[in-house]
Protein backbone atom coordinates (compact mmCIF):
# COMPACT_ATOMS: atom_id res chain seq x y z
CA UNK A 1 -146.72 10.52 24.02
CA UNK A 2 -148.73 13.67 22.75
CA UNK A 3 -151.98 10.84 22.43
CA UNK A 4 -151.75 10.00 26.10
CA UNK A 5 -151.71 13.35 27.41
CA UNK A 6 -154.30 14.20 25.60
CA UNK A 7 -156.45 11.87 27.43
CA UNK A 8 -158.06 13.59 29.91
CA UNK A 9 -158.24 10.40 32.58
CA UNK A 10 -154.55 9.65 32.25
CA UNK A 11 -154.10 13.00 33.81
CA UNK A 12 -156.00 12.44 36.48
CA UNK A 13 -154.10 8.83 36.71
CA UNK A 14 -151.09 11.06 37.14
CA UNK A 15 -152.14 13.32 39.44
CA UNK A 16 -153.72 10.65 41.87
CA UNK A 17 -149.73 8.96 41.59
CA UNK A 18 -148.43 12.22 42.18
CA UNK A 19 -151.05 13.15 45.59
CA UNK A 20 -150.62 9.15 46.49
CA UNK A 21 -146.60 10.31 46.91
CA UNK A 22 -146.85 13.45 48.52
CA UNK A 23 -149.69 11.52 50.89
CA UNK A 24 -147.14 8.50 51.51
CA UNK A 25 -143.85 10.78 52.24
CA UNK A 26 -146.04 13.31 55.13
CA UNK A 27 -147.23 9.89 56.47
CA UNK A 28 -143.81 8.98 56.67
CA UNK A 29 -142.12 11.95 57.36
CA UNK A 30 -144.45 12.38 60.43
CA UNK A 31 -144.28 8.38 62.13
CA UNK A 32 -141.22 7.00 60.27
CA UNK A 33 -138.43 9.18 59.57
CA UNK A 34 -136.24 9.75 62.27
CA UNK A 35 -135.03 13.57 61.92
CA UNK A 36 -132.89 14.68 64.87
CA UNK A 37 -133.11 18.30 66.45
CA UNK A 38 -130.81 18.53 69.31
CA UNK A 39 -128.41 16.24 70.79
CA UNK A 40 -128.40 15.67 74.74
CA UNK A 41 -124.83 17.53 75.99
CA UNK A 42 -122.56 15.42 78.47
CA UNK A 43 -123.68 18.61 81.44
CA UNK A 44 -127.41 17.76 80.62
CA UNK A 45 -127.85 14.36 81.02
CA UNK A 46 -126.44 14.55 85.24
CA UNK A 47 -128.51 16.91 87.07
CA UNK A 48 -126.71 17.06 90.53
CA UNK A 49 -126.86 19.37 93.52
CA UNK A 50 -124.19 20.77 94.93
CA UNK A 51 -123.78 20.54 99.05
CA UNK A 52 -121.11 23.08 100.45
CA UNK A 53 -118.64 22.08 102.84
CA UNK A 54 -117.88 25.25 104.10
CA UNK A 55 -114.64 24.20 106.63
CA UNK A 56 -112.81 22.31 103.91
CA UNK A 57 -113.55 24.34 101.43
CA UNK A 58 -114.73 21.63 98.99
CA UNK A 59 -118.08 21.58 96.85
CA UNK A 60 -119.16 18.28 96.46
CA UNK A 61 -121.58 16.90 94.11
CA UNK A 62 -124.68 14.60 95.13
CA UNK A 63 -123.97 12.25 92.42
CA UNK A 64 -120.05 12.08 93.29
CA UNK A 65 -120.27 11.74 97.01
CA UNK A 66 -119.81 7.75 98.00
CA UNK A 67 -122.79 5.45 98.12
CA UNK A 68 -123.18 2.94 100.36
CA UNK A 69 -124.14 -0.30 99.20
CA UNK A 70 -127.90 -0.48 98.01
CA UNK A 71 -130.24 -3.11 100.09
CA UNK A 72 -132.13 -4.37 97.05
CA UNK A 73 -135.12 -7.32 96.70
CA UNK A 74 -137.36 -7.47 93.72
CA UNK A 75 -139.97 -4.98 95.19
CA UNK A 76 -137.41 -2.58 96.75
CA UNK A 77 -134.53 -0.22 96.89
CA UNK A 78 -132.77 1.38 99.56
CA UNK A 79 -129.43 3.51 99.81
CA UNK A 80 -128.48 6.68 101.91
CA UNK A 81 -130.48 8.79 99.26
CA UNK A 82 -132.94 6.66 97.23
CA UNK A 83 -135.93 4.31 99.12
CA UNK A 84 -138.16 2.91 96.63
CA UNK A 85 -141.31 0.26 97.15
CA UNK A 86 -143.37 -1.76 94.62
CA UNK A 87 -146.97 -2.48 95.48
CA UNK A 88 -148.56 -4.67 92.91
CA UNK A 89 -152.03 -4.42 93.70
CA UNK A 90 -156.13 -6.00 91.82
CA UNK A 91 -158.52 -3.02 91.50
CA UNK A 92 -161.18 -2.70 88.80
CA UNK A 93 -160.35 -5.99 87.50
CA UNK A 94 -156.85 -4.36 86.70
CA UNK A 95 -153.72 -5.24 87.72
CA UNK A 96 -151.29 -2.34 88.95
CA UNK A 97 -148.50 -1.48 90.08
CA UNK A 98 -147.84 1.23 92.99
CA UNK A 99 -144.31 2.89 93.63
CA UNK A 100 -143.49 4.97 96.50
CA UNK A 101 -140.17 6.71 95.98
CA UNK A 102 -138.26 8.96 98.59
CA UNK A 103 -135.06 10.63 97.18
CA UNK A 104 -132.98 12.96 99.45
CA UNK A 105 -132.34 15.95 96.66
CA UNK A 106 -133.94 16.53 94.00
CA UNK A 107 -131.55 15.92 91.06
CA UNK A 108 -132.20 11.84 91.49
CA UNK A 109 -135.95 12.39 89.86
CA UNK A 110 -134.19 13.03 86.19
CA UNK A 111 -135.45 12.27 82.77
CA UNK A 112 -133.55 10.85 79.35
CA UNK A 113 -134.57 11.47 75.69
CA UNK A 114 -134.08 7.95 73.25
CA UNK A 115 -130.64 7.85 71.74
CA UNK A 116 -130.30 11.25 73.85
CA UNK A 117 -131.19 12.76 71.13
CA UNK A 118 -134.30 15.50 70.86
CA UNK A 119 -136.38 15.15 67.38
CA UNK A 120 -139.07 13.19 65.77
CA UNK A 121 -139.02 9.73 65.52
CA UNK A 122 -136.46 9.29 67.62
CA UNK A 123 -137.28 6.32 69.94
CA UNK A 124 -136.03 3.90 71.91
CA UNK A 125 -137.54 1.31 74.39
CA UNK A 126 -138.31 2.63 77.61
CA UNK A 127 -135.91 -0.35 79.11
CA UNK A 128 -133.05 0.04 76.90
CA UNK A 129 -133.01 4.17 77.38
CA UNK A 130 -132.95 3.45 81.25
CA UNK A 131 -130.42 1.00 81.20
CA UNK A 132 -128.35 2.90 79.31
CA UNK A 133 -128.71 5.99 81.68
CA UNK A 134 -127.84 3.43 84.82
CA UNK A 135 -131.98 4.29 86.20
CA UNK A 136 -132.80 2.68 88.82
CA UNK A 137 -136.29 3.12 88.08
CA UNK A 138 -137.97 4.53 85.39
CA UNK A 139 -141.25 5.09 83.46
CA UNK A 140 -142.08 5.75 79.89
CA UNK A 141 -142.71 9.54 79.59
CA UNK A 142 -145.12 11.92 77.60
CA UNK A 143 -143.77 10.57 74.04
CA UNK A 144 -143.13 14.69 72.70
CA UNK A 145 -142.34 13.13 69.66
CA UNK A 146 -145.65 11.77 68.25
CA UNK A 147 -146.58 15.67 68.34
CA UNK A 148 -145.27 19.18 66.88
CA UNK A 149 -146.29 20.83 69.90
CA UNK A 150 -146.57 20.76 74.01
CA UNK A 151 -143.82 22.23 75.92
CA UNK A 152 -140.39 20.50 76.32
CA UNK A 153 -138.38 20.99 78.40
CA UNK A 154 -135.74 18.52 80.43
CA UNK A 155 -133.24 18.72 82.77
CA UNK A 156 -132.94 22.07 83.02
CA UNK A 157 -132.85 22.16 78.88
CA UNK A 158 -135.54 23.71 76.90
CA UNK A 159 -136.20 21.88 73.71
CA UNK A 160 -139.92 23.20 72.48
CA UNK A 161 -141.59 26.58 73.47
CA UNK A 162 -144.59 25.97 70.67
CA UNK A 163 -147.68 25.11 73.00
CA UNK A 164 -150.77 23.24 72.57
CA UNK A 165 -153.80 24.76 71.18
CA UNK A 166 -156.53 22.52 72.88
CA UNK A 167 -158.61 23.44 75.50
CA UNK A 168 -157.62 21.17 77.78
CA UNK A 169 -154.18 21.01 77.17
CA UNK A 170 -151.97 20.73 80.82
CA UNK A 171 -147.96 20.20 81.65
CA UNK A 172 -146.86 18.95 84.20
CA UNK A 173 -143.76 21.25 85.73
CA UNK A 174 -140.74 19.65 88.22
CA UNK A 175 -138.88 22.31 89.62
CA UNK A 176 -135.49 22.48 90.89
CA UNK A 177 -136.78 21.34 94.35
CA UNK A 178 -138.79 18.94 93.05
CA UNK A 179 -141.77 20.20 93.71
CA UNK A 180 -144.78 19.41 90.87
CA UNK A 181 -147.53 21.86 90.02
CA UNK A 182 -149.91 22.26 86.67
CA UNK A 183 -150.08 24.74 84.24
CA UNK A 184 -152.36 25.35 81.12
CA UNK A 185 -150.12 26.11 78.28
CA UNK A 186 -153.34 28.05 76.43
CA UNK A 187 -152.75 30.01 79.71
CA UNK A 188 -148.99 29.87 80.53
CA UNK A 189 -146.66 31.30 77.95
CA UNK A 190 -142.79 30.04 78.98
CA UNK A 191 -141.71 33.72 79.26
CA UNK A 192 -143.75 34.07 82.24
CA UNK A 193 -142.06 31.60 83.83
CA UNK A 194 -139.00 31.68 85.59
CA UNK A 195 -137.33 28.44 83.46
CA UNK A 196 -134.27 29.39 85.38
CA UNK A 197 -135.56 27.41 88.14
CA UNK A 198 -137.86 24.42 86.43
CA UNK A 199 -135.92 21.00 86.13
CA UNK A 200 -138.19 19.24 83.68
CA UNK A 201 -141.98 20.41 81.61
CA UNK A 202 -143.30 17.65 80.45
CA UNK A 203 -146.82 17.52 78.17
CA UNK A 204 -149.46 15.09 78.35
CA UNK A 205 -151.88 15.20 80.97
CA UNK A 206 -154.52 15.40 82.12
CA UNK A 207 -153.75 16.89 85.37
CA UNK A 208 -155.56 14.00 87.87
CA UNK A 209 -155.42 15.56 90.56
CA UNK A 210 -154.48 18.91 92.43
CA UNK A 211 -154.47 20.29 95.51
CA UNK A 212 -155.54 16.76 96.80
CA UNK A 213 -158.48 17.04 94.82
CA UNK A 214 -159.11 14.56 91.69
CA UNK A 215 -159.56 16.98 88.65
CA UNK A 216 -161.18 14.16 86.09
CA UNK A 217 -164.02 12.67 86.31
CA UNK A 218 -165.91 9.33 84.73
CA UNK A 219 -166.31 11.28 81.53
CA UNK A 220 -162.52 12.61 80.95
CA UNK A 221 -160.38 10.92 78.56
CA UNK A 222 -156.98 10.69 76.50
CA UNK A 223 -158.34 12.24 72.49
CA UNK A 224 -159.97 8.82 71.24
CA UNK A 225 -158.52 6.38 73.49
CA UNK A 226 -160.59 3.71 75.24
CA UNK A 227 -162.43 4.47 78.53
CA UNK A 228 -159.90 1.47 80.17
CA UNK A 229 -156.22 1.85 79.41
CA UNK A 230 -152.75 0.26 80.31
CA UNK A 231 -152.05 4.10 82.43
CA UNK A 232 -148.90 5.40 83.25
CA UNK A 233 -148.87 8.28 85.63
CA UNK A 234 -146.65 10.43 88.15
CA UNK A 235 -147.77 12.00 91.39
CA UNK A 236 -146.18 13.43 94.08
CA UNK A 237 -147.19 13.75 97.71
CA UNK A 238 -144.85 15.87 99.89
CA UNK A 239 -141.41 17.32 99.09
CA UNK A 240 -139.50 14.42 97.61
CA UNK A 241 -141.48 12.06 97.93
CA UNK A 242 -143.57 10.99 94.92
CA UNK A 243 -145.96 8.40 93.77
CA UNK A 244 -145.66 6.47 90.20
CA UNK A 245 -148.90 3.97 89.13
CA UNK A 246 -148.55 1.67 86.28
CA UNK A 247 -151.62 -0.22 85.30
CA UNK A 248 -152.28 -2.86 82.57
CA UNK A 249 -154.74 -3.38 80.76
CA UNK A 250 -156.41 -4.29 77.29
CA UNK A 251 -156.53 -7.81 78.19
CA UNK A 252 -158.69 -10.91 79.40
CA UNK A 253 -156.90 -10.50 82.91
CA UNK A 254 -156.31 -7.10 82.90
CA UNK A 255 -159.11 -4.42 82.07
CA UNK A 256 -156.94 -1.06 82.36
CA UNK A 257 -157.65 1.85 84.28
CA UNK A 258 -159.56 4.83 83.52
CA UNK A 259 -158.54 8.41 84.07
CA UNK A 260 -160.80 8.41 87.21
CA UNK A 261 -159.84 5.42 88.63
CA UNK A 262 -156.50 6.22 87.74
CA UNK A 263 -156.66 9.75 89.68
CA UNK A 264 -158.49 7.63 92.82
CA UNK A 265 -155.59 5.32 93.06
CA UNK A 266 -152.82 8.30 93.57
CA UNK A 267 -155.30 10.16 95.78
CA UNK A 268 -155.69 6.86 97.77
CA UNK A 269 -151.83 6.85 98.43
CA UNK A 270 -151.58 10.47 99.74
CA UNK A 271 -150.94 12.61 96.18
CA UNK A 272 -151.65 16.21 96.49
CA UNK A 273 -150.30 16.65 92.30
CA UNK A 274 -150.75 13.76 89.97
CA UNK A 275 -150.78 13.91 86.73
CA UNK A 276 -151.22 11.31 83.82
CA UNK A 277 -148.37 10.04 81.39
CA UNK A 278 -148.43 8.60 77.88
CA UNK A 279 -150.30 5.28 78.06
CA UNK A 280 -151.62 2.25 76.02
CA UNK A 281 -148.58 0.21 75.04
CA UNK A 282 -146.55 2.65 75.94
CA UNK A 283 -146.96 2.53 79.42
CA UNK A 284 -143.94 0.10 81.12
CA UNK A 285 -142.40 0.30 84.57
CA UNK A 286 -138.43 -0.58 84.66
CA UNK A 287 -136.92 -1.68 87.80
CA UNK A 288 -133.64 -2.81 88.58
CA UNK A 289 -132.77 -4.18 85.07
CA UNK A 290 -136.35 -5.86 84.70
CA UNK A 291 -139.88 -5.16 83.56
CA UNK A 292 -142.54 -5.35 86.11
CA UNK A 293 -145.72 -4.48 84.52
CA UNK A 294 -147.32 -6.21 81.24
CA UNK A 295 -146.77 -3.96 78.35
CA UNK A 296 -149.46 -4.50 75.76
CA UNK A 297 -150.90 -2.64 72.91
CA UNK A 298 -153.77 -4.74 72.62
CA UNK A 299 -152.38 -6.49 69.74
CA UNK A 300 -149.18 -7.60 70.40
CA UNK A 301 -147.59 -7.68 73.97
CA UNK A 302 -143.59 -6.07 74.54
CA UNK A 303 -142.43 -2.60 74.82
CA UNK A 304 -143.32 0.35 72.28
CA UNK A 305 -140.51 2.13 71.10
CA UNK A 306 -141.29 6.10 73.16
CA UNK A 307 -139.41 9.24 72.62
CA UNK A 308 -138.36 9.89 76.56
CA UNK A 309 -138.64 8.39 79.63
CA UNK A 310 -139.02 9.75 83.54
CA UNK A 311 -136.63 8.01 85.57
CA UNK A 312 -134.72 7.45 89.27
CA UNK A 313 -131.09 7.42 89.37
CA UNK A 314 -127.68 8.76 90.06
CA UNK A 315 -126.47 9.37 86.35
């Protein structure tokens, strides 16, 4: 034993087996392991609004009051509270998919974490968190978990207060009305905000547009990604009533959007606030029990596994 220590390039074998472990377990640690943080309470996963009946007496939930029966096709929804339409449209030789949503309170734009559960590596398939929430209609989200930082905060429920150090780094905020708007979070510390009154923060971006003007231009893009993306991305163009655009892309029949044609879509439809949502196979579109769009990574087609999703429904 004393011989082979005294070798000086068996101790460098052992110390390139010992970095090759540490390297392997951060790898893994960071993409692999799941490690939960925070589980999802039974009062934050149904955001409802409370309408006062002042005569009777009786407070009455949104999400308790009785629905009538939904008229439903496979482009559409429509109840006393929820009217949603599905344009699948050919632009930029890419296909995409247009969704104009009008809700009657706030609390019906909610989102869900995977397994309702806030931490790394803790995913789920955008379909199988929304079915499991009852959604009526939902979208993959800003994945929080592939990073250590970027504000979270859902539901009412803040999760992360750490921001993101890059320049360009934008949220998205949904407050309690509804109502979206943009902050930097190099700029915008959470204790200047009143999170008293901000339903959901959610970190991605970039912003695309605001104050119905687009904010990218041909040159603006997601880190390293490709110019032309699968997109997934949120807008919203009066109170309550929003605008969600789902593109594919990365294939022969399907180029994929990119951040400026992405941003000209939404302004096309009337957003005044849009802002862009994980993409690349990540990007899916759930409706009524079904996919609609093409998820594709490039490499293999089918849903990625994502750490949240943005969704429509009464649960």
């Amino acid at each position: 034993m004393k011989q082979f220590f005294s070798k000086p390039y068996r101790w460098a074998l052992i110390y390139s087996s010992l970095l090759s472990a540490a390297t392997a377990f951060v790898i893994l640690d960071a993409f692999v392991i799941p490690k939960s943080l925070s589980a999802v309470s039974a009062t934050e996963t149904t955001t409802s609004t409370s309408n006062e009946e002042t005569e009777a007496g009786v407070s009455e939930s949104v999400s308790e009051q009785t629905i009538t029966e939904a008229i439903v096709t496979e482009s559409s929804y429509e109840d006393e509270n929820i009217q949603i339409a599905i344009e699948t449209g050919r632009s930029n030789n890419t296909t995409y998919y247009a969704v104009d949503i009008q809700v009657s309170d706030a609390s019906f734009l909610k989102t869900a974490l995977a397994q309702d559960t806030y931490g790394r590596n803790i995913k789920a398939v955008t379909s199988s968190i929304a079915a499991s929430h009852d959604a009526i209609l939902a979208i993959n989200g800003d994945f929080y978990g592939f990073r250590d930082a970027g504000y979270v905060l859902r539901n009412g429920t803040l999760y992360r207060d750490s921001a993101r150090e890059t320049e360009d780094a934008e949220a998205l905020v949904i407050d309690d009305e509804g109502d979206f708007s943009i902050i930097s979070e190099n700029e915008t510390s959470l204790s200047s905000l009143d999170t008293s009154s901000i339903a959901q923060i959610i970190s991605f971006g970039p912003a695309l547009i605001e104050d119905g003007e687009i904010s990218v231009d041909a040159s603006s893009e997601v880190s390293q990604s490709m110019t032309s993306n699968p997109r997934t991305a949120i807008g919203q163009i009066s109170p309550l009533h929003y605008i969600i655009i789902v593109s594919d892309g990365r294939t022969d029949e399907s180029e994929g959007f990119s951040l400026l044609q992405l941003a000209e879509e939404m302004q096309n439809r009337g957003a005044v606030t849009a802002y862009n949502l994980d993409g690349g196979g990540s990007s899916t579109l759930y409706f009524n029990g079904e996919i609609i769009n093409n998820p594709t990574s490039g490499n293999s087609t089918g849903e990625r596994e994502v750490s949240d999703i943005v969704y429509i429904g009464y649960e």
